[in-house]
Protein backbone atom coordinates (compact mmCIF):
# COMPACT_ATOMS: atom_id res chain seq x y z
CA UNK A 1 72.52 159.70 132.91
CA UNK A 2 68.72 158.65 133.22
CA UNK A 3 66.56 162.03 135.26
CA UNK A 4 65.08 160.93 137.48
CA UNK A 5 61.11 160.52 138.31
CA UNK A 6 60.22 161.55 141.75
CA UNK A 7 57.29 158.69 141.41
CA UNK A 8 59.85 155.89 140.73
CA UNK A 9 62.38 154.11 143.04
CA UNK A 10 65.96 153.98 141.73
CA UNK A 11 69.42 152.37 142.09
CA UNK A 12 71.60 154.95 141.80
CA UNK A 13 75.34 154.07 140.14
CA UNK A 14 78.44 156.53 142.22
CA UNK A 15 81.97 155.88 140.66
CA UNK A 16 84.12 154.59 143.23
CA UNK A 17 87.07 155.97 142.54
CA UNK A 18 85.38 159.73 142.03
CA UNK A 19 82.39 159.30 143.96
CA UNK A 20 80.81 160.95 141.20
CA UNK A 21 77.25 159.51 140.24
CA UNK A 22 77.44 158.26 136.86
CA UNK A 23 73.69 157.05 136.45
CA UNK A 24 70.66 155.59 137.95
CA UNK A 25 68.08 152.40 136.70
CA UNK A 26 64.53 152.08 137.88
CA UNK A 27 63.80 149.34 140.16
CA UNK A 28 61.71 146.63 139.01
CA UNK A 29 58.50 146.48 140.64
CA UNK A 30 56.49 143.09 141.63
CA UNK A 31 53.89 143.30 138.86
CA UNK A 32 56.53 143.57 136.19
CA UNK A 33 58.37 140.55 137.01
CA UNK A 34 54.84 138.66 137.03
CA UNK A 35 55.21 139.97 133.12
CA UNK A 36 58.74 139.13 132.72
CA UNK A 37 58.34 136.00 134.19
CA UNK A 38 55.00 134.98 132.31
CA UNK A 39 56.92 136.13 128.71
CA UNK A 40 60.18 134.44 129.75
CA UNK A 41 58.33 131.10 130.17
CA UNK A 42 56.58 131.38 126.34
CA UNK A 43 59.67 132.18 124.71
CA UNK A 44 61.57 129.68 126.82
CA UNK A 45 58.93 127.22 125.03
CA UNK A 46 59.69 127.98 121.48
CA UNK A 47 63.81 128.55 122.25
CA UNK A 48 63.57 124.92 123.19
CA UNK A 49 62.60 123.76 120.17
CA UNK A 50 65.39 125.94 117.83
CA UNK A 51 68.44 124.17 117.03
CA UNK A 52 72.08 124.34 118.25
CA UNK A 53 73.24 126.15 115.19
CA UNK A 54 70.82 128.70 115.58
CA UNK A 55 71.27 129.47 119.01
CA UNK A 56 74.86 129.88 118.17
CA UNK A 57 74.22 132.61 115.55
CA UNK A 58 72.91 135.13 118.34
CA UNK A 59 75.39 134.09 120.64
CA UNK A 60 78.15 134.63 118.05
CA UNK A 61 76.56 138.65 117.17
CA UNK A 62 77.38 139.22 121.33
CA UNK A 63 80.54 138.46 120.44
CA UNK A 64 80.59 140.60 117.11
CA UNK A 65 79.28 143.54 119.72
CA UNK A 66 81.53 142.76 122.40
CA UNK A 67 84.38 143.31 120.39
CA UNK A 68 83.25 146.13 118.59
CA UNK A 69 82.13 147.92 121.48
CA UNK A 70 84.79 146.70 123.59
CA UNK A 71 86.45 150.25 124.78
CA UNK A 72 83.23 151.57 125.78
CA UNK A 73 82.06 148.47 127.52
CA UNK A 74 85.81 148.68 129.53
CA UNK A 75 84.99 152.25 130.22
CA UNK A 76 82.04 151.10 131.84
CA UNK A 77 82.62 148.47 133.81
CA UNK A 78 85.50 150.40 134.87
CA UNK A 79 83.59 153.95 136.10
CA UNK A 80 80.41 151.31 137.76
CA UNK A 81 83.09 149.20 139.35
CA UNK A 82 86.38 151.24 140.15
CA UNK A 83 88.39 148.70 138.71
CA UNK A 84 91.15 150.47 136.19
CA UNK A 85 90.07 149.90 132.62
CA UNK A 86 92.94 147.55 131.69
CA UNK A 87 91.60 145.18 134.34
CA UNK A 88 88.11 145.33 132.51
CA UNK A 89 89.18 144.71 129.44
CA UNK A 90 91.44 141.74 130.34
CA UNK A 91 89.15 140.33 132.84
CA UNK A 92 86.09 140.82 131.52
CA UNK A 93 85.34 141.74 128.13
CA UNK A 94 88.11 139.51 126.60
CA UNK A 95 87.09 136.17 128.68
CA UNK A 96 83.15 136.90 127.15
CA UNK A 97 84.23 137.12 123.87
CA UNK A 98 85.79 133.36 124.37
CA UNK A 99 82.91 132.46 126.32
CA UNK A 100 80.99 133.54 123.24
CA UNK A 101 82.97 131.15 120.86
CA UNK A 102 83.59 128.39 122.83
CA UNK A 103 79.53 127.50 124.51
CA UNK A 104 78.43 128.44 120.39
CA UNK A 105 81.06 125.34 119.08
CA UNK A 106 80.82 123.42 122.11
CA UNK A 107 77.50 123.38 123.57
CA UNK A 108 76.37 120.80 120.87
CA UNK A 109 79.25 118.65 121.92
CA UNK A 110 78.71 118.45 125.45
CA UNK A 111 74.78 118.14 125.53
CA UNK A 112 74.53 115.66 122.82
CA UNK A 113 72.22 112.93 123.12
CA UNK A 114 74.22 109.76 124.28
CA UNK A 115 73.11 105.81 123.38
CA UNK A 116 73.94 103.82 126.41
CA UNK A 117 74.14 100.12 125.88
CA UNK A 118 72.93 97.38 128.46
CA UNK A 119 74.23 97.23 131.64
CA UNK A 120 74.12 93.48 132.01
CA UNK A 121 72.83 90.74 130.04
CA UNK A 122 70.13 90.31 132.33
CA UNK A 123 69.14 93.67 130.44
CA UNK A 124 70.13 92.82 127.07
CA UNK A 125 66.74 93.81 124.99
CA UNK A 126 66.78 97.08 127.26
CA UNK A 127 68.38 100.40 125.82
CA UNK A 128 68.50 103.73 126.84
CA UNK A 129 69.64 107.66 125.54
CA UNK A 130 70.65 110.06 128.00
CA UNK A 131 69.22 113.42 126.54
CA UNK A 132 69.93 117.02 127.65
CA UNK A 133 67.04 119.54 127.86
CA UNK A 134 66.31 123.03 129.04
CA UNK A 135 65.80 123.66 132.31
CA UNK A 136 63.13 126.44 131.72
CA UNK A 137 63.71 129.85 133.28
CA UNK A 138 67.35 130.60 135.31
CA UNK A 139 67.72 133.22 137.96
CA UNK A 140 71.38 134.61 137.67
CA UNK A 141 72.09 136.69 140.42
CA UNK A 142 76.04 138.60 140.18
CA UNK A 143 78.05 139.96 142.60
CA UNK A 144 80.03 143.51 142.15
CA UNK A 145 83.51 142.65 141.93
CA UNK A 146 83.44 140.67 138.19
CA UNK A 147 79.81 141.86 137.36
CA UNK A 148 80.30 141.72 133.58
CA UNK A 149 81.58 138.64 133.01
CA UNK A 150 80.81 136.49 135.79
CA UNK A 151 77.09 136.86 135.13
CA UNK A 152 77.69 137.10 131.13
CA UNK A 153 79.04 133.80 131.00
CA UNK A 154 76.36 131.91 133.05
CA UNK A 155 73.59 133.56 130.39
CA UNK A 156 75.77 132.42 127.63
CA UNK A 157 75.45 129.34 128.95
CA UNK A 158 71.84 128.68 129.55
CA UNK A 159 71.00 130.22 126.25
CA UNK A 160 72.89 127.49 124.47
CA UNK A 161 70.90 124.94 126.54
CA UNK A 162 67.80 126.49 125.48
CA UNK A 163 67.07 128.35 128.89
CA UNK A 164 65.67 131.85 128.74
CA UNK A 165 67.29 133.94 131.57
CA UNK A 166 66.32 136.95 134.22
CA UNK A 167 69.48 138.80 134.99
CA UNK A 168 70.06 140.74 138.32
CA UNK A 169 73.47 142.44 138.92
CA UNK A 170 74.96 143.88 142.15
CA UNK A 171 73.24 146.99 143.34
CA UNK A 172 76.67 148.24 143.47
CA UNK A 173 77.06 148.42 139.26
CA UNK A 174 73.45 148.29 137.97
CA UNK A 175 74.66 150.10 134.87
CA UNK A 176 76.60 146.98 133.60
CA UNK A 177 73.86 145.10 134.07
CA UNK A 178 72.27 147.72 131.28
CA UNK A 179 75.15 147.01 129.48
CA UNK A 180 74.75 143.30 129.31
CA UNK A 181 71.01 144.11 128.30
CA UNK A 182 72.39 146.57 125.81
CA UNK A 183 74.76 143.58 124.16
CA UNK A 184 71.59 140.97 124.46
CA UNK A 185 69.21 143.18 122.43
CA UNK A 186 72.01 143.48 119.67
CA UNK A 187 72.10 140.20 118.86
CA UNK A 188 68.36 140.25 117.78
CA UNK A 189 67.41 137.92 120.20
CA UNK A 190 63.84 136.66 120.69
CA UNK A 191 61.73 138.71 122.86
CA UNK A 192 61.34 137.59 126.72
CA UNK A 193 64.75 135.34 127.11
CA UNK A 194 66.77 137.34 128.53
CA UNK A 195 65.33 140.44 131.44
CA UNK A 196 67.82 142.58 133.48
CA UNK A 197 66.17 143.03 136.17
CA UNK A 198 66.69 145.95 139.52
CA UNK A 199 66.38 145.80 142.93
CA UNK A 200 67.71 144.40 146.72
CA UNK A 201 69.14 140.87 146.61
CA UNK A 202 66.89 139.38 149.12
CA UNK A 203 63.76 140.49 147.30
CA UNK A 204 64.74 139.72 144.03
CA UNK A 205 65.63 135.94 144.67
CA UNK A 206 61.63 136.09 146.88
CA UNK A 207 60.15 137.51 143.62
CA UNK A 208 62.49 135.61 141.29
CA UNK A 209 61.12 132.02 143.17
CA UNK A 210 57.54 133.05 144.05
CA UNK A 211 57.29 133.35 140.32
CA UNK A 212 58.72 130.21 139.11
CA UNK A 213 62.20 130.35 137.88
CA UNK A 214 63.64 126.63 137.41
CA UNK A 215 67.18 127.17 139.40
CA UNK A 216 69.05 130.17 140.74
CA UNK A 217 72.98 130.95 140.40
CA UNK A 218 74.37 132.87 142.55
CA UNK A 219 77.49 134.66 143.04
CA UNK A 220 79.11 136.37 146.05
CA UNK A 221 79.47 135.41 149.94
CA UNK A 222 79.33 131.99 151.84
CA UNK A 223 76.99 134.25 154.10
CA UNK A 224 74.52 135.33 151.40
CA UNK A 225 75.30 132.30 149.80
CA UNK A 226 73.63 130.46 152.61
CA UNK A 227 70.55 132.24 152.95
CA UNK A 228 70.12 132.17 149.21
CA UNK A 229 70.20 128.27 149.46
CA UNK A 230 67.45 128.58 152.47
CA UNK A 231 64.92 130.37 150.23
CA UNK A 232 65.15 128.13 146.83
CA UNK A 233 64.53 124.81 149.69
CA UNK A 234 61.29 126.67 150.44
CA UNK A 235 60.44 126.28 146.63
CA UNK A 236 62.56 122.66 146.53
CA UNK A 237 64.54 124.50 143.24
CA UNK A 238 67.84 124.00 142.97
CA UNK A 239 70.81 126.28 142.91
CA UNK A 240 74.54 126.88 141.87
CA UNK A 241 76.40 128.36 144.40
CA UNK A 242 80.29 130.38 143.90
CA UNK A 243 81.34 131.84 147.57
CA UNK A 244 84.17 132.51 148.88
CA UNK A 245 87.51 131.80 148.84
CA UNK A 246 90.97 131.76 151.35
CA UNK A 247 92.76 130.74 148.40
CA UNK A 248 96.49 129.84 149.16
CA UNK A 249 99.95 130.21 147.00
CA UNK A 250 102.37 127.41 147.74
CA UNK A 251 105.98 128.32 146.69
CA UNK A 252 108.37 125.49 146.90
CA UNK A 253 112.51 126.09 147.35
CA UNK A 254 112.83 124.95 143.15
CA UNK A 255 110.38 127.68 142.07
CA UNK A 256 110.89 130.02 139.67
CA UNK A 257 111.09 132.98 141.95
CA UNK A 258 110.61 136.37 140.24
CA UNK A 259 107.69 134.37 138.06
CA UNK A 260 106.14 133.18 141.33
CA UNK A 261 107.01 137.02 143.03
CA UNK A 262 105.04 138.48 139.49
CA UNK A 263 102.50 136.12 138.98
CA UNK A 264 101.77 136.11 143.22
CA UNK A 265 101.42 139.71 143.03
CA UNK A 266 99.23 140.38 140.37
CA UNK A 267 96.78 137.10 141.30
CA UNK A 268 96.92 139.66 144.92
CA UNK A 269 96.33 143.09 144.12
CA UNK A 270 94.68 143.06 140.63
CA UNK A 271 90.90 144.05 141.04
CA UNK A 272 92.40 145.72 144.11
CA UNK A 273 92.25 142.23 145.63
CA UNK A 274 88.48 141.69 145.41
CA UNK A 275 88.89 138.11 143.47
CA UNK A 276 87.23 135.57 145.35
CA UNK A 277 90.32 133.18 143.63
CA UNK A 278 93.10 135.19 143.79
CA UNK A 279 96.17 134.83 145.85
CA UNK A 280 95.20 135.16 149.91
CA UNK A 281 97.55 133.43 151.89
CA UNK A 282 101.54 132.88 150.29
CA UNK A 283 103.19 129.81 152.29
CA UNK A 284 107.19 129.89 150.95
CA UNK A 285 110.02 127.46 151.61
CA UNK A 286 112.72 129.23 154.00
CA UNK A 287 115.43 127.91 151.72
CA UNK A 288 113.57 130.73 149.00
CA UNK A 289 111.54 132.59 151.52
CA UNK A 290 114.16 135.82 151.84
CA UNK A 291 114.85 135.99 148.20
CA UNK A 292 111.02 135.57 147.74
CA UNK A 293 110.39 138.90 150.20
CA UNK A 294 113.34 141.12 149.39
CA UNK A 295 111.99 141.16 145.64
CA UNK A 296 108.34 141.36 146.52
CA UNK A 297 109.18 144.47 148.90
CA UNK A 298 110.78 146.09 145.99
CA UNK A 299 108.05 145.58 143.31
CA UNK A 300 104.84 146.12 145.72
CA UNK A 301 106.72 149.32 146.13
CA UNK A 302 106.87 150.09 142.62
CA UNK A 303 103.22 149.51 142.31
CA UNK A 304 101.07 152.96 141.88
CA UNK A 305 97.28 153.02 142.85
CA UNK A 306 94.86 155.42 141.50
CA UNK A 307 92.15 156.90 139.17
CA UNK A 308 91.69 155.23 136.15
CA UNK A 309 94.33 155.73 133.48
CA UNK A 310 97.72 154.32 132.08
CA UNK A 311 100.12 155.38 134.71
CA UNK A 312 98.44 153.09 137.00
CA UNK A 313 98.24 149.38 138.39
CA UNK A 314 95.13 149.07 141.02
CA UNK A 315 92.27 150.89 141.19
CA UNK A 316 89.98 151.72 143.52
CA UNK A 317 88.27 149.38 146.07
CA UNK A 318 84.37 148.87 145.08
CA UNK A 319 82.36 150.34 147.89
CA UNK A 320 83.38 152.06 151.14
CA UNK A 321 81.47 149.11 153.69
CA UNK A 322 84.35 147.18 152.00
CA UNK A 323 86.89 149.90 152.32
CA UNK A 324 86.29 150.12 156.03
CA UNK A 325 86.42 145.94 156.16
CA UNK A 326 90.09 146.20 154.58
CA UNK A 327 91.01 148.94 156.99
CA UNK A 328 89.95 147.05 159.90
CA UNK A 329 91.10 144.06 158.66
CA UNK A 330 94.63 146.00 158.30
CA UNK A 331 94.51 147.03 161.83
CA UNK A 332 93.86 143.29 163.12
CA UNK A 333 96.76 141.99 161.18
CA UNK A 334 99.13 144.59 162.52
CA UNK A 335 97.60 143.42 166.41
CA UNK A 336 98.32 139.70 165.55
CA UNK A 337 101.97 140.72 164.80
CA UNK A 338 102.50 140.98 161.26
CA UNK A 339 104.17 143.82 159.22
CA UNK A 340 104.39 146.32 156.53
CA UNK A 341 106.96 145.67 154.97
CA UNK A 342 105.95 147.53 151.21
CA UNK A 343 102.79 149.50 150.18
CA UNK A 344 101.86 150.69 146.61
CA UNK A 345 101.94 154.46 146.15
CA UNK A 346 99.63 156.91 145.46
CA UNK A 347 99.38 158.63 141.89
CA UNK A 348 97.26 161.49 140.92
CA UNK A 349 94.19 162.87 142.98
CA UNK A 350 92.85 160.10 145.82
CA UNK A 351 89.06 160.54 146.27
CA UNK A 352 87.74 157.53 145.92
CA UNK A 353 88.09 154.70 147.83
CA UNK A 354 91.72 153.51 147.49
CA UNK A 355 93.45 150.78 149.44
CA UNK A 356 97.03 150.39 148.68
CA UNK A 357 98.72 147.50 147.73
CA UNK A 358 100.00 145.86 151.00
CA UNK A 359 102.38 143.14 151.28
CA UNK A 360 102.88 141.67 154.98
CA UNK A 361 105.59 139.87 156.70
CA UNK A 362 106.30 138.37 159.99
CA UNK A 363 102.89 136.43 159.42
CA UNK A 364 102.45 133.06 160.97
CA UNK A 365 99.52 130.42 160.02
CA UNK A 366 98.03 131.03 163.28
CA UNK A 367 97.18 134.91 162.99
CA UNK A 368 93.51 135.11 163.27
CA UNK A 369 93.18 137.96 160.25
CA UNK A 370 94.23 135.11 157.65
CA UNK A 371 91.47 132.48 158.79
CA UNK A 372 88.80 134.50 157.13
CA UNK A 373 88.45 134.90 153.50
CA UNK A 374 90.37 139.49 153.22
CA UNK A 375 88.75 140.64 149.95
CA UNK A 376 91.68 143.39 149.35
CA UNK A 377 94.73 144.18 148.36
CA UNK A 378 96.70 142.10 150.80
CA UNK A 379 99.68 139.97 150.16
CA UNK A 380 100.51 138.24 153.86
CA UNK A 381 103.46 135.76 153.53
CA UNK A 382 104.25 132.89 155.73
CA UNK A 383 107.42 130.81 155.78
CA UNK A 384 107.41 127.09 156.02
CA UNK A 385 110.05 124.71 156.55
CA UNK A 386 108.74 122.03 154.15
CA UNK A 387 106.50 120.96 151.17
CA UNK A 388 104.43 118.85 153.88
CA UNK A 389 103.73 121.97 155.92
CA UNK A 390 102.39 124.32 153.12
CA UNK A 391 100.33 121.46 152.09
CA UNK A 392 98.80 121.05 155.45
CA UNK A 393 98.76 125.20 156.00
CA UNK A 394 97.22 125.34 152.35
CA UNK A 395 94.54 122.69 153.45
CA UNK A 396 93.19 124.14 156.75
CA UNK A 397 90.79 126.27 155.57
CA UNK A 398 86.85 126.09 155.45
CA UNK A 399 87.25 127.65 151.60
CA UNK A 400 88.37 125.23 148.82
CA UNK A 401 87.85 127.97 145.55
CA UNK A 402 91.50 127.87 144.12
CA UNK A 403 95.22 127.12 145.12
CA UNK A 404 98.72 127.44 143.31
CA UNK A 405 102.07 125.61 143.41
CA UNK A 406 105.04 127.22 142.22
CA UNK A 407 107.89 124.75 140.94
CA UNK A 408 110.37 124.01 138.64
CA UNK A 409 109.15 120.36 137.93
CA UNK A 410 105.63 120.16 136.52
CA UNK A 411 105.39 116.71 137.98
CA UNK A 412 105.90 117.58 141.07
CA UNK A 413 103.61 120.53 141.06
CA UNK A 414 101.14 118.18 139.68
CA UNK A 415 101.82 115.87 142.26
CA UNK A 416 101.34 118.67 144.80
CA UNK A 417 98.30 119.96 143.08
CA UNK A 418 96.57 116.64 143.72
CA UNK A 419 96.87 116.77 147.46
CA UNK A 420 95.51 120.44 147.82
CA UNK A 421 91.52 120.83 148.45
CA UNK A 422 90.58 123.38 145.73
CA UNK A 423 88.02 123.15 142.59
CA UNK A 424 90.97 124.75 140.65
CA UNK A 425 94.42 124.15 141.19
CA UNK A 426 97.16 126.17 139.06
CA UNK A 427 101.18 125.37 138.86
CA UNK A 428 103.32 128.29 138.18
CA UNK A 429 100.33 130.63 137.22
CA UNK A 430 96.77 131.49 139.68
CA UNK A 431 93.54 133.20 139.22
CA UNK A 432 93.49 133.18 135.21
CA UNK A 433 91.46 129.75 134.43
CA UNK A 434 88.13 131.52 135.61
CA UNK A 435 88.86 133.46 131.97
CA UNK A 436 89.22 130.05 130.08
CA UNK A 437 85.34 128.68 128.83
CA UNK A 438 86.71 125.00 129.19
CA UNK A 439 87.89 124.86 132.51
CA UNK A 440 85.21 124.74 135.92
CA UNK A 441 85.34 127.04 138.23
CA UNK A 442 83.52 126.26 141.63
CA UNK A 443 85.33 124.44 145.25
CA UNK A 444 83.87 122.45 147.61
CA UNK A 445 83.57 123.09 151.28
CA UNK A 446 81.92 126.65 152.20
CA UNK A 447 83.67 128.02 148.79
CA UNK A 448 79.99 126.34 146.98
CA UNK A 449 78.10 124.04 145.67
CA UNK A 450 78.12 123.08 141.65
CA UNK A 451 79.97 124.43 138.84
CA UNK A 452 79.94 126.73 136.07
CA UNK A 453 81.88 127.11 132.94
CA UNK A 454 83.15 124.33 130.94
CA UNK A 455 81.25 121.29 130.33
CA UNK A 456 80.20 120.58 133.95
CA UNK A 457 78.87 124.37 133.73
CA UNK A 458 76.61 123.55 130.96
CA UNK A 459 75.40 120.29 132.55
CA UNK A 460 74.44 122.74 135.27
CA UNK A 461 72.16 124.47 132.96
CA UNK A 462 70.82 121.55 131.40
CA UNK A 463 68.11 118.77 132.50
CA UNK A 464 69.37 114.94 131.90
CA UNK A 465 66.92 112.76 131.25
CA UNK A 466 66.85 108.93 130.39
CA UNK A 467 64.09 107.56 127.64
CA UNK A 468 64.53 103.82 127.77
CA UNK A 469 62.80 101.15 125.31
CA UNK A 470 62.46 97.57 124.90
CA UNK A 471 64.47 96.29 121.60
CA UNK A 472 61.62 93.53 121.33
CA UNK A 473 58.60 94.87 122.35
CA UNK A 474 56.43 92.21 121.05
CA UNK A 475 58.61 89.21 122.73
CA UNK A 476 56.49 89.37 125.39
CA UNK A 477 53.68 90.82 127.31
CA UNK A 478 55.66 90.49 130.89
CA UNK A 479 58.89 91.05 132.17
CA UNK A 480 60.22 87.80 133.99
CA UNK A 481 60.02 89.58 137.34
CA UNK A 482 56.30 90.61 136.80
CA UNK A 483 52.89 88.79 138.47
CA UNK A 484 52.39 86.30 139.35
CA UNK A 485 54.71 85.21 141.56
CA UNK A 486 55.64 81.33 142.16
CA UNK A 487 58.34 79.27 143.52
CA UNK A 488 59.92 78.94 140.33
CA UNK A 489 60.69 81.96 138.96
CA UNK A 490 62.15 82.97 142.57
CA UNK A 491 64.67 80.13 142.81
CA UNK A 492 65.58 81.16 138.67
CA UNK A 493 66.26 84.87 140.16
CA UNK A 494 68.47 83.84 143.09
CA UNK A 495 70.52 81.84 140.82
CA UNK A 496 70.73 84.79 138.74
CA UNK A 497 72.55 86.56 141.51
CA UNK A 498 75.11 84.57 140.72
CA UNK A 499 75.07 85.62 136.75
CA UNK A 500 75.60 88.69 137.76
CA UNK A 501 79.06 88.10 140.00
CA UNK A 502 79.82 84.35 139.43
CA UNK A 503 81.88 82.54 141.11
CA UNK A 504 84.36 81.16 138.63
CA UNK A 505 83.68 80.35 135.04
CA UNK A 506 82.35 76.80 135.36
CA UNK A 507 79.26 78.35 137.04
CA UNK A 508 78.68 81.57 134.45
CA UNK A 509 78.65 79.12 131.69
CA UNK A 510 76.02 76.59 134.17
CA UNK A 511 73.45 79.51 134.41
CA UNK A 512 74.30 80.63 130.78
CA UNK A 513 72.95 77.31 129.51
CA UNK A 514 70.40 76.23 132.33
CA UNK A 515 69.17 78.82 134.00
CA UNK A 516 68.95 81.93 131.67
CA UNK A 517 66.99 79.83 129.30
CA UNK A 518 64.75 79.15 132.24
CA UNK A 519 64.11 82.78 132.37
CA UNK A 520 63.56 83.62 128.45
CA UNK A 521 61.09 80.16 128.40
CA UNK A 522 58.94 82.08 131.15
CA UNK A 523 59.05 85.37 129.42
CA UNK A 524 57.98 83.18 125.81
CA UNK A 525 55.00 81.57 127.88
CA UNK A 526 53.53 84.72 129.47
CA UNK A 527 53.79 85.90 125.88
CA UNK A 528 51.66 82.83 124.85
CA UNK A 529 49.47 82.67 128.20
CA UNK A 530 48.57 85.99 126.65
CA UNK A 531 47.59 85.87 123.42
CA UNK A 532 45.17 83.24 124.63
């Protein structure tokens, strides 16, 4: 743990789950992230100009660290967050390491330079490349509940696209964001791309803008979400937006129900619920629904919540503002009508703040406590009478982050899939694909705007730009649309029109041979009129 310096401002780290304080960071002050800011923009320049294959190699020693250091990085995340080791490893270390491989092999791939023929004869001597380049400087800002590898895989994103990056965690767990820094620096990478930054949210984005980062992504609330959108249109830069999610679990009467009860429970109450995509509302057939609740009951029950360690399945929840949320929350559910009906149980000494696993029944779609986005350990089930109504139930929502569909037939849960409004939809699994590189994670609606991971991630991080060029510059000094204007060449134009969508085949070949001609004679002539 840092001592502290009664002359400097800190951000103090408490584990949740002991309350103990397990370290402290300085916070950044307005003149340093002038510096930070002024170096990231110089190296930025020269990171531009080094190849794929070199960017790779640094990317590629994270890995080599992650993996060697992986225990202590778990052990980290886990004391900063509350989250039980297991879950950091498997959630968060693991899913960086592939992030690490797959942006190193498949940046190049993705933001390749692409030739892009004419788009009509009309065009035929004009040709174009679509080219990828950095955006500059990135603003990542990461919430508490993922902060390893939520933010880690947005920087190894934009440092494969040539971006340099300032960094600024959750006050909740500034000391992974010194971790992150920790795995950056041992990589040997260049000097100024990548700053971890410290301080308040709201300030941070102000200081981030005012001086002169190229886009901001942000992770964590529609509400904060909003007003982080509101500042960047003061500076007209854009921004990547993850929020929230109401995601729901459709369970049909073919599914496979002890996969669906297993896969529905962990996609719940893993991270002690705080996942903006897992499992929020569960809508289940009545022909399944009692076979569905009889074995959840028994296996919530079976669950055991506590202090980090082995003999354990959820941990602690991240900060007590959201521990009071879940309890009132809790309380609401109970008014609207719904029921216990199973609770995790407690194991070893209960400090911290723990919220037990809770799975509800007697839960209709109308209870106000499921409108809202619960980010806990709750497992509320509804019962539907068909495959229509879960898809409607599923749909009315003002989140669109994830869904599932639990079925025998992968056609048919592919068929369902495609009628529920989610960026990520999930058959007989939910939750995971945020771990897989090639897959996007984002939703429409209030759950965002833009994506990150896979290859529309990258594009995120990444200018396009179009360089178009003449294949016969000296043909002629004008274009046939150019000055001067006449009679002629305006009739020649509108008979073009119908080039361009003829009528039958009689007139495309009419304008081929008559018209078109017309066109190139004018474009010759100019060329003559001009070289006198």
């Amino acid at each position: 743990m840092n001592v502290a310096n009664p002359e400097v401002a800190y951000e103090v780290s408490y584990n949740p789950a002991t309350l103990e304080e397990i370290g402290r960071l300085p916070l950044t002050t307005q003149a340093e992230f002038e510096e930070i800011f002024e170096k990231a923009r110089t190296a930025q320049n020269l990171w531009a100009q080094v190849s794929f294959k070199e960017r790779a190699k640094y990317i590629l020693k994270m890995a080599d660290y992650l993996r060697d250091n992986a225990d202590e990085l778990a052990d980290i995340i886990s004391q900063d967050n509350g989250k039980l080791k297991i879950d950091a490893l498997n959630t968060e270390i693991i899913p960086s390491i592939m992030s690490c491989t797959w942006y190193a092999k498949n940046a190049p791939k993705v933001l390749k330079s692409s030739l892009l023929p004419p788009s009509s004869m009309l065009f035929f001597n004009k040709w174009s490349k679509r080219v990828y380049q950095p955006i500059g400087t990135l603003g990542i800002i990461s919430p508490w509940n993922y902060p390893f590898s939520i933010p880690f895989g947005e920087l190894v994103m934009a440092l494969m696209a040539g971006n340099a990056v300032v960094l600024k965690v959750a006050a909740q767990t500034p000391m992974v964001g010194d971790a992150i820094d920790r795995v950056v620096k041992a990589s040997g990478l260049p000097d100024g791309l990548f700053t971890h930054v410290v301080g308040s949210g709201s300030k941070v984005i102000e200081s981030m803008l005012s001086n002169g980062a190229n886009k901001i992504f942000f992770t964590g609330s529609t509400f904060a979400g909003k007003q982080v959108m509101k500042s960047c249109a003061e500076y007209l830069v854009p921004c990547s937006l993850e929020l929230g999610g109401n995601d729901a679990m459709v369970v049909l009467e073919d599914a496979p129900i002890e996969r669906a009860v297993n896969g529905g429970m962990w996609a719940a109450f893993q991270n002690a619920g705080q996942s903006c995509g897992g499992v929020k509302r569960v809508y289940v057939h009545e022909k399944v629904y009692d076979e569905f609740v009889e074995m959840a009951i028994a296996k919530t029950k079976a669950l055991r919540h506590g202090v980090n360690g082995y003999d354990t399945d959820l941990g602690s929840i991240t900060t007590e503002k959201q521990f009071n949320t879940l309890e009132k929350e809790l309380q609401l559910a109970l008014d609207n009508g719904a029921k216990i009906a199973a609770q995790s149980c407690a194991v070893g000494e209960q400090k911290g703040y723990f919220f037990p696993a809770t799975l509800l029944t007697d839960v209709t779609a109308d209870m106000e406590f499921i409108q809202e986005e619960i980010f806990g350990p709750f497992m509320p089930i509804v019962k539907v009478k068909s495959e229509a109504e879960a898809i409607e139930l599923a749909n009315k929502s003002q989140y669109a982050l994830t869904a599932s569909v639990w079925t025998n037939s992968n056609s048919r849960g592919k068929r369902v899939a495609m009628q529920l409004h989610a960026g990520a939809v999930t058959v007989n699994d939910h939750l995971y694909t945020h771990g897989m590189s090639n897959t996007e994670w984002g939703g429409p609606k209030e759950s965002g705007i833009g994506r990150t991971h896979g290859a529309l991630g990258l594009q995120e991080v990444a200018e396009p730009k179009i360089i178009n060029w003449d294949l016969l510059p000296g043909l002629s000094k004008r274009n046939a649309f150019w000055f001067p204007f006449d009679a002629g060449i305006y009739n020649n134009m509108l008979k073009l029109t119908g080039y361009i969508k003829p009528k039958s085949v009689g007139q495309w070949v009419s304008l081929n041979i008559i018209t078109l001609p017309k066109v190139l004679v004018r474009m010759l002539s100019a060329w003559k009129v001009d070289k006198g």
